[in-house]
C-alpha atoms as a PDB file:
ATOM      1  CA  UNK A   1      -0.717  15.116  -2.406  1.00  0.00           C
ATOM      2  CA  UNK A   2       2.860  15.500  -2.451  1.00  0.00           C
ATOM      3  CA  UNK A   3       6.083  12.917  -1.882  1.00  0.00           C
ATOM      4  CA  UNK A   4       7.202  13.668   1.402  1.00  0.00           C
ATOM      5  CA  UNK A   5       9.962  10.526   1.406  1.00  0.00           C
ATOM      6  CA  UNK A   6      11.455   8.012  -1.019  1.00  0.00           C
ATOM      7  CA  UNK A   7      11.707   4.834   0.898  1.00  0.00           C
ATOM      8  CA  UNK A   8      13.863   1.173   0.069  1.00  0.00           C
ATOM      9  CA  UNK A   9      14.895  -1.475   1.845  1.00  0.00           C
ATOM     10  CA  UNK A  10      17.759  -4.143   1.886  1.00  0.00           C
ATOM     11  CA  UNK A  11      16.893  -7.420   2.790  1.00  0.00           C
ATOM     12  CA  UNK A  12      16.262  -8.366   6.350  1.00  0.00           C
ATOM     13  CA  UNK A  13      15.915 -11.832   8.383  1.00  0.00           C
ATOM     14  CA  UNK A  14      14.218 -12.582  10.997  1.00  0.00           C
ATOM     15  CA  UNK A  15      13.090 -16.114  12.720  1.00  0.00           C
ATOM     16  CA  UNK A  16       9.298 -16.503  13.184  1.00  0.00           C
ATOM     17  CA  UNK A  17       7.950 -19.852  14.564  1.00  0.00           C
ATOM     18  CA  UNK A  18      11.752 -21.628  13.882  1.00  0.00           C
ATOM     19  CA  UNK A  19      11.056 -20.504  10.599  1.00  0.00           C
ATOM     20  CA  UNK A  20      13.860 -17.694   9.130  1.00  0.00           C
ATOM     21  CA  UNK A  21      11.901 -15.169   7.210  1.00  0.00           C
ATOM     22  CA  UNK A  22      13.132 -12.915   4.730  1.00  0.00           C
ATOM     23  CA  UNK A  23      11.192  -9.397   4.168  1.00  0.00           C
ATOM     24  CA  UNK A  24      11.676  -5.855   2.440  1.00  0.00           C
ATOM     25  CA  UNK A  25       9.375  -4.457   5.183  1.00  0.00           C
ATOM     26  CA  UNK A  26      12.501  -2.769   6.950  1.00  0.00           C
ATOM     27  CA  UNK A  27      12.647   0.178   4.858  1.00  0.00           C
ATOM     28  CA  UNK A  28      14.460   3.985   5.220  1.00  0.00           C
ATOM     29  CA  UNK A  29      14.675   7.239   3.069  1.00  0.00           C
ATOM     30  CA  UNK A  30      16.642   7.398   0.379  1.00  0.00           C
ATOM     31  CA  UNK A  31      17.641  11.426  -0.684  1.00  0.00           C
ATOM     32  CA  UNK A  32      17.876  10.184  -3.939  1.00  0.00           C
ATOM     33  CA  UNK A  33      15.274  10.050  -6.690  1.00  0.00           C
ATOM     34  CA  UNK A  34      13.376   6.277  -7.151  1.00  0.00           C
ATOM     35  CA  UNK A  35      12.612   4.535 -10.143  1.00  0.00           C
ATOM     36  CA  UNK A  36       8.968   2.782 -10.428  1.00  0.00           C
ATOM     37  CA  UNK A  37       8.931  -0.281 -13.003  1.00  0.00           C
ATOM     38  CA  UNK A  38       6.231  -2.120 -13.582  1.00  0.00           C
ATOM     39  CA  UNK A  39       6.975  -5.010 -10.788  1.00  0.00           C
ATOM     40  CA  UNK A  40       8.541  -3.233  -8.085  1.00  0.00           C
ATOM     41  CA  UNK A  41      10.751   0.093  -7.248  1.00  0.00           C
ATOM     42  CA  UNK A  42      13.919  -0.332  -8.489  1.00  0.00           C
ATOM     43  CA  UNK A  43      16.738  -1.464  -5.931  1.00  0.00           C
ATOM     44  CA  UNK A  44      13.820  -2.155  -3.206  1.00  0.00           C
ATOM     45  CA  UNK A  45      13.806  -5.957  -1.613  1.00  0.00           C
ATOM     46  CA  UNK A  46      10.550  -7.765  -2.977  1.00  0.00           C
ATOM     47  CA  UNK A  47      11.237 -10.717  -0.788  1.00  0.00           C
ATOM     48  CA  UNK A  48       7.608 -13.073  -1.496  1.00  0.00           C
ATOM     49  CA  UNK A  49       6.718 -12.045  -4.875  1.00  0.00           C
ATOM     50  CA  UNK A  50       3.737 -13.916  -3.952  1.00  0.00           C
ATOM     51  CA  UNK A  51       2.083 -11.803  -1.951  1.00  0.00           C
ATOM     52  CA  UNK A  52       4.422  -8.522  -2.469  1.00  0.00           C
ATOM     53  CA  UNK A  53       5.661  -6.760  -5.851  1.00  0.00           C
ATOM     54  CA  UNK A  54       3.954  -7.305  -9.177  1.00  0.00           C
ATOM     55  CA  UNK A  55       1.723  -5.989 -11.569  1.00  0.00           C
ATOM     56  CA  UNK A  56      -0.857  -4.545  -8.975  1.00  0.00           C
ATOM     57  CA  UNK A  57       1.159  -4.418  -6.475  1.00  0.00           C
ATOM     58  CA  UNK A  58       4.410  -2.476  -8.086  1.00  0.00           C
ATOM     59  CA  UNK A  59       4.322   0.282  -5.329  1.00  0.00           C
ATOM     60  CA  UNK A  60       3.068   0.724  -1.683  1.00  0.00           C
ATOM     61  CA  UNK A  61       2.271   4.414  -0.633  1.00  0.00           C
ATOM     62  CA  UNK A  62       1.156   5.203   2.852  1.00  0.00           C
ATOM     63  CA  UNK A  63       0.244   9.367   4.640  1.00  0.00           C
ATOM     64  CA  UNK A  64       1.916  11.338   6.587  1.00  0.00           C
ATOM     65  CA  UNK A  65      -0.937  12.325   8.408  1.00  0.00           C
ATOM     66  CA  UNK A  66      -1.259   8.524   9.616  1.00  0.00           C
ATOM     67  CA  UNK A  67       2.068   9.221  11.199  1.00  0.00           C
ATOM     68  CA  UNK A  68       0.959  10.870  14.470  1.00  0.00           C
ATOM     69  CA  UNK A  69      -1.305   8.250  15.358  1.00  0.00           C
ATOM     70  CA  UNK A  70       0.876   5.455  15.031  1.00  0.00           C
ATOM     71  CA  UNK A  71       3.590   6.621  16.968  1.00  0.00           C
ATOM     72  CA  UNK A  72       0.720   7.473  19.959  1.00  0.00           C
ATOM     73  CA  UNK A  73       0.615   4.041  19.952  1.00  0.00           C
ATOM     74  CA  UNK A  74       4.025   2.859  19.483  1.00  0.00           C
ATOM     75  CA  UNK A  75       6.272   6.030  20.773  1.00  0.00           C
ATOM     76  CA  UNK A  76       9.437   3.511  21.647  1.00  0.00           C
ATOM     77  CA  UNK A  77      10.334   2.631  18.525  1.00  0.00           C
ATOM     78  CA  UNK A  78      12.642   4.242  16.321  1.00  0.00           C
ATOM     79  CA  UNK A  79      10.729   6.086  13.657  1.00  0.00           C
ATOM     80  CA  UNK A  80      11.461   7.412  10.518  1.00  0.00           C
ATOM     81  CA  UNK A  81       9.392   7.577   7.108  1.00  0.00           C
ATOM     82  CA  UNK A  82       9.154   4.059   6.084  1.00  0.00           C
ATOM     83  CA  UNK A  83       8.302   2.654   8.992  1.00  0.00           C
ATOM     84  CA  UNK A  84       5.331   1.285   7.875  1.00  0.00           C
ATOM     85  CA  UNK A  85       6.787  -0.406   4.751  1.00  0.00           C
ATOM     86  CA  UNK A  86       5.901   2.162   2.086  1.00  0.00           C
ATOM     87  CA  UNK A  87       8.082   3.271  -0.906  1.00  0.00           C
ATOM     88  CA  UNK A  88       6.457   6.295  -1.042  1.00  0.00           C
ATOM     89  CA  UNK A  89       5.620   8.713   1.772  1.00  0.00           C
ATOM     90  CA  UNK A  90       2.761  11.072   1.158  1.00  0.00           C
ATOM     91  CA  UNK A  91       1.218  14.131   2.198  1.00  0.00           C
ATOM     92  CA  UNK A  92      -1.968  14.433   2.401  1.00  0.00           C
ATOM     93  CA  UNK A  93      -3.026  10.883   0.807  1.00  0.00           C
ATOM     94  CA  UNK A  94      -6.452  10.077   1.857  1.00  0.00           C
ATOM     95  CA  UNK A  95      -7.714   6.654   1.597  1.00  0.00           C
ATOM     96  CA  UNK A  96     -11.360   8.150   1.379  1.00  0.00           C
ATOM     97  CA  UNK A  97     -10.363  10.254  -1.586  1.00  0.00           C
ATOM     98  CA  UNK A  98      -8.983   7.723  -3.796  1.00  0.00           C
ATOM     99  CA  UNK A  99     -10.935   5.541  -5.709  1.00  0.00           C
ATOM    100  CA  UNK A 100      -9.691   2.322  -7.822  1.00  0.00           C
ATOM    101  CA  UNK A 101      -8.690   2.728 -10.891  1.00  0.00           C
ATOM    102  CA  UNK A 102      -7.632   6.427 -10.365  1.00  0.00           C
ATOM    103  CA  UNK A 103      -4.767   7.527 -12.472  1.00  0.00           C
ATOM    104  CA  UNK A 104      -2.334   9.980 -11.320  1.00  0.00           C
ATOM    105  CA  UNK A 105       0.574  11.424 -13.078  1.00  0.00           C
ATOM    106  CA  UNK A 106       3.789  11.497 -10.379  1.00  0.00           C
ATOM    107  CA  UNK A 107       7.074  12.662 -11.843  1.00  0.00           C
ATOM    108  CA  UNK A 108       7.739  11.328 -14.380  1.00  0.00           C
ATOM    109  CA  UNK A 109       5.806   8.091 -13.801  1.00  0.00           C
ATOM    110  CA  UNK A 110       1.885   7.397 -14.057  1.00  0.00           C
ATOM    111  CA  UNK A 111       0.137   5.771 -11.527  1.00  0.00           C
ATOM    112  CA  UNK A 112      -2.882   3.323 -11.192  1.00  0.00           C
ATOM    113  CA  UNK A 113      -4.692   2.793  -7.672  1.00  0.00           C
ATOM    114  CA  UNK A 114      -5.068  -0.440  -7.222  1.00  0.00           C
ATOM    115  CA  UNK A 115      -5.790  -2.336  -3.779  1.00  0.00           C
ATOM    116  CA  UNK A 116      -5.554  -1.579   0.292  1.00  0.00           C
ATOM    117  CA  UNK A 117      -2.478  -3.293   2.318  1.00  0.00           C
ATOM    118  CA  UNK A 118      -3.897  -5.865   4.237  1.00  0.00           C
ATOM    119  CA  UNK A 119      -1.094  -6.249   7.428  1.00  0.00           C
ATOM    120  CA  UNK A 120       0.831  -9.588   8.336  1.00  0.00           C
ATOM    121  CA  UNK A 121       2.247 -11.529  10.706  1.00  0.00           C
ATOM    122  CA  UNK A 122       6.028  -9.185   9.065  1.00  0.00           C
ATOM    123  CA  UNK A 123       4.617  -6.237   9.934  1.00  0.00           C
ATOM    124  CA  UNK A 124       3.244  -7.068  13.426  1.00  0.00           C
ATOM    125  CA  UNK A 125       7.089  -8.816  14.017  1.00  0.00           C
ATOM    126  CA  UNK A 126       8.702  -5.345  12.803  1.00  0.00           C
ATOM    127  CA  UNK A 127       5.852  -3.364  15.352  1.00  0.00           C
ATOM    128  CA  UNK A 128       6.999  -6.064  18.382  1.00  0.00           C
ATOM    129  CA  UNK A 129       2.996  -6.767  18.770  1.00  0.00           C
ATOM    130  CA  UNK A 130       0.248  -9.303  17.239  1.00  0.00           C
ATOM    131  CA  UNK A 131      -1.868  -6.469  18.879  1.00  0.00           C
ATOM    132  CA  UNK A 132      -0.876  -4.169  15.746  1.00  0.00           C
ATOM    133  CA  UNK A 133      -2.454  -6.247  13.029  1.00  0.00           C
ATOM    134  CA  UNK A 134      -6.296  -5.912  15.019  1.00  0.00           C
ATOM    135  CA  UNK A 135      -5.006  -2.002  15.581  1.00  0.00           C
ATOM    136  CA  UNK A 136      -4.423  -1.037  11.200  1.00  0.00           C
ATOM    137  CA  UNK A 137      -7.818  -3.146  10.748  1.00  0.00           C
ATOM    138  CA  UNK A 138      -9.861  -1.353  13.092  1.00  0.00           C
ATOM    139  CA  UNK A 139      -8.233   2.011  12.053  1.00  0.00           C
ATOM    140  CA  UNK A 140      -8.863   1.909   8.530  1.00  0.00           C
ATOM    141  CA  UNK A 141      -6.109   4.124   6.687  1.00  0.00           C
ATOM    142  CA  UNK A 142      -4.340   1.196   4.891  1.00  0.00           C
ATOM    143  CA  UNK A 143      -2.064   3.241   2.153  1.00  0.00           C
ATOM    144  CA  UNK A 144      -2.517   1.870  -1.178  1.00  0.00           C
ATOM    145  CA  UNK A 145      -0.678  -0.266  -3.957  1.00  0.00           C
ATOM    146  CA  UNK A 146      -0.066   1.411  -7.222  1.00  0.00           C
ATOM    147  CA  UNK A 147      -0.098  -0.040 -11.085  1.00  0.00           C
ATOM    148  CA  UNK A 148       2.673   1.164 -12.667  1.00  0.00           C
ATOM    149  CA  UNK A 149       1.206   2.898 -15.977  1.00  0.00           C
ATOM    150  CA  UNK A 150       4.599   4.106 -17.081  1.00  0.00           C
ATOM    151  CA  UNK A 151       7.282   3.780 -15.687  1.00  0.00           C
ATOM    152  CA  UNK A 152       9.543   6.319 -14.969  1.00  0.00           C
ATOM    153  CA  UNK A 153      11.437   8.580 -11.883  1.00  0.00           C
ATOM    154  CA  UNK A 154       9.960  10.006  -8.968  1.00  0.00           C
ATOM    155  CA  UNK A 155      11.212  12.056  -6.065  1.00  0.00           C
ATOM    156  CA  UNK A 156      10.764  14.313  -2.933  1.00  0.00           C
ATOM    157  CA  UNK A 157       8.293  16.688  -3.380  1.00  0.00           C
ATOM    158  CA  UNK A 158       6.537  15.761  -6.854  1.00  0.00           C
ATOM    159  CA  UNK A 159       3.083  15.998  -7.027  1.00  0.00           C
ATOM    160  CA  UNK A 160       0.365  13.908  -7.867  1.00  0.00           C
ATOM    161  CA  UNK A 161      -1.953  15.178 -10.936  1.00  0.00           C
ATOM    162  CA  UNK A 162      -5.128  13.120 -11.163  1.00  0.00           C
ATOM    163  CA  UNK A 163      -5.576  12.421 -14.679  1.00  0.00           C
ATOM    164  CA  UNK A 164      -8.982   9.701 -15.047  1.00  0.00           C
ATOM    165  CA  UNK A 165     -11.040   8.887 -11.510  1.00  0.00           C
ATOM    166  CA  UNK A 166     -11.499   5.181 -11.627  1.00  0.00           C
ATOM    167  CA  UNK A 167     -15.344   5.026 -13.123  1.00  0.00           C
ATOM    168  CA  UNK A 168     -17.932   2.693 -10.823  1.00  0.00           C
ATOM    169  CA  UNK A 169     -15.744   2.374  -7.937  1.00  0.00           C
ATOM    170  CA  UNK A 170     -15.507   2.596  -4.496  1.00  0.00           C
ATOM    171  CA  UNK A 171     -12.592   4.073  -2.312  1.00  0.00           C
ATOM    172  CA  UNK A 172      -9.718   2.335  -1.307  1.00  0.00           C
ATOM    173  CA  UNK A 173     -10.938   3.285   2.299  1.00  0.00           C
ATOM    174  CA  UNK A 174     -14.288   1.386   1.533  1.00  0.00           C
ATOM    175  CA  UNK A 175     -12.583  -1.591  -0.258  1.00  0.00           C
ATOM    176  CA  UNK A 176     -10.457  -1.942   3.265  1.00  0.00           C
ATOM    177  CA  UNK A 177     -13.926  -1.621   5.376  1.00  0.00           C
ATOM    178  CA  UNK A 178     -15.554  -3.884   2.679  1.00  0.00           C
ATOM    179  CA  UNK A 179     -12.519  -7.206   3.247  1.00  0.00           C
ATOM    180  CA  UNK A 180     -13.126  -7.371   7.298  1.00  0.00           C
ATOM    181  CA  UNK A 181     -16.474  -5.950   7.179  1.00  0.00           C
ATOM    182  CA  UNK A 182     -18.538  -9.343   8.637  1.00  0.00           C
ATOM    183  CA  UNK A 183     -21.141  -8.127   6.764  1.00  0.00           C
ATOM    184  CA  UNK A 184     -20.514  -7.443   3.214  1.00  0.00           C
ATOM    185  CA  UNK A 185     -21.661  -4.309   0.769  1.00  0.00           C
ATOM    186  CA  UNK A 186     -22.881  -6.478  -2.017  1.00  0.00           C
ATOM    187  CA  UNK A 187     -23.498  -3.133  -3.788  1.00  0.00           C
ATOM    188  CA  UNK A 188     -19.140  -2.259  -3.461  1.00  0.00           C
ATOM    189  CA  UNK A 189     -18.631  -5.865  -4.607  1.00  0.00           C
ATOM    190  CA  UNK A 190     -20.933  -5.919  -7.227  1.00  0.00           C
ATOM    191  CA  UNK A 191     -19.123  -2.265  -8.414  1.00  0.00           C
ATOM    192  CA  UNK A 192     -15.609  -4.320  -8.683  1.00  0.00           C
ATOM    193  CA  UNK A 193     -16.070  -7.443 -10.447  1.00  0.00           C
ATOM    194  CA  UNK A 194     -15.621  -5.776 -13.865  1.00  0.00           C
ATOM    195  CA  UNK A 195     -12.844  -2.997 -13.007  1.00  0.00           C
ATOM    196  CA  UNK A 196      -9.677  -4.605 -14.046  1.00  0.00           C
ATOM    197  CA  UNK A 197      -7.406  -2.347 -11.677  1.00  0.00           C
ATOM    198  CA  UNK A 198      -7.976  -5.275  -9.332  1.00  0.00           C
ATOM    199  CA  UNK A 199      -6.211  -8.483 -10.134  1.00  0.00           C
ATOM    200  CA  UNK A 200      -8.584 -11.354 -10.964  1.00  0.00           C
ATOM    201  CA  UNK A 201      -7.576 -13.158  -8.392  1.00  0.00           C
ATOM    202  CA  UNK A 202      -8.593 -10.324  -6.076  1.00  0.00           C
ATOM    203  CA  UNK A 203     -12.338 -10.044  -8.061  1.00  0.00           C
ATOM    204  CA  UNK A 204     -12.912 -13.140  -7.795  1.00  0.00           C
ATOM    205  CA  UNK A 205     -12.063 -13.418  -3.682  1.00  0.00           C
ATOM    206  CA  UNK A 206     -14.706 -10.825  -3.648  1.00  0.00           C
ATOM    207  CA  UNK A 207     -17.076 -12.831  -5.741  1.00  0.00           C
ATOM    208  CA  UNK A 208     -16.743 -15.512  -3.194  1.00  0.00           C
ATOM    209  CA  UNK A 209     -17.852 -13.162  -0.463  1.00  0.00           C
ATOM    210  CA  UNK A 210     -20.890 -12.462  -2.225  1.00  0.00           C
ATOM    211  CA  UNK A 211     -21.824 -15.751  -1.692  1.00  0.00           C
END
């Protein structure tokens, strides 16, 4: 896997339901190098730190190779890397290939993979359809959040070194099946509960959907 773009945004408003909304979803390349603390990419908009930035949350990568079949779908709008709200572009990352609690190193940063992005009603406004959010669900290849290990610099065209695959887990590919799935893998849950690259909050959602 290898960084293909280096994405931030500046904040952005927008009026949903009367309601003005600001979001960091608008983001574009940067040529320069980006800086991943432990909350959030330096200079990037974290707009709702409630749902967005934060220890499990400090990063959003998402695959080139998604690329093709989003624009397909959506050839009018005006793409460039970013365009689906991730910091970090990548080639090659497979959502079936990466497990949580997998730590990379990346420049001069390490990395812990964390959690799928689960879409909203920001990134079906930026996409011009409610359509969309029903479309990344039923597709699968979410991108993942990052826990910032160490922070440090990254850039175009480092490389990501797998240091430790995340031990009892599931991929971040099953973990996105697993939350819409309307019948749940007890046996993925029952993996998670304990692995604390998932926020507690998270582990315990998924205890409830045991029930």
């Amino acid at each position: 896997m290898k960084i293909i773009s280096t994405n931030i945004a500046q904040p952005t408003t927008f009026v949903w339901n009367g309601e003005e909304i600001t979001t960091g979803i608008y983001k574009i390349p940067t040529e320069h190098p980006i800086y991943l603390g432990q909350s959030d990419v330096k200079g990037d908009e974290v707009s709702d730190r409630k749902v967005h930035g934060g220890e499990f949350k400090a990063c959003y990568l998402f695959s080139t190779n998604q690329y093709p079949y989003w624009q397909d779908l959506y050839p009018n709008l005006d793409w460039t890397y970013g365009m689906l709200g991730e910091n970090l572009t990548v080639e090659n990352l497979d959502e079936k290939q990466l497990f949580i609690g997998d730590i990379y190193k990346l420049g001069n940063a390490l990395v812990q993979i964390t959690q799928p992005r689960e879409p909203c009603f920001k990134f079906a406004h930026k996409f011009g359809s409610d359509t969309v959010l029903q479309q990344f669900i039923t597709h699968g290849y979410s991108g993942t959040y990052v826990k910032v290990l160490k922070e440090g610099e990254v850039k175009i065209g480092d490389t990501f070194e797998l240091l430790e695959r995340g031990k009892d887990s599931i991929s971040i590919f099953q973990l996105f099946e697993l939350l819409y799935a309307e019948n749940k893998n007890i046996a993925h849950i029952n993996l998670l509960l304990d692995n604390d690259a998932l926020p507690k909050r998270f582990r315990k959602r998924l205890t409830f959907f045991a029930r």
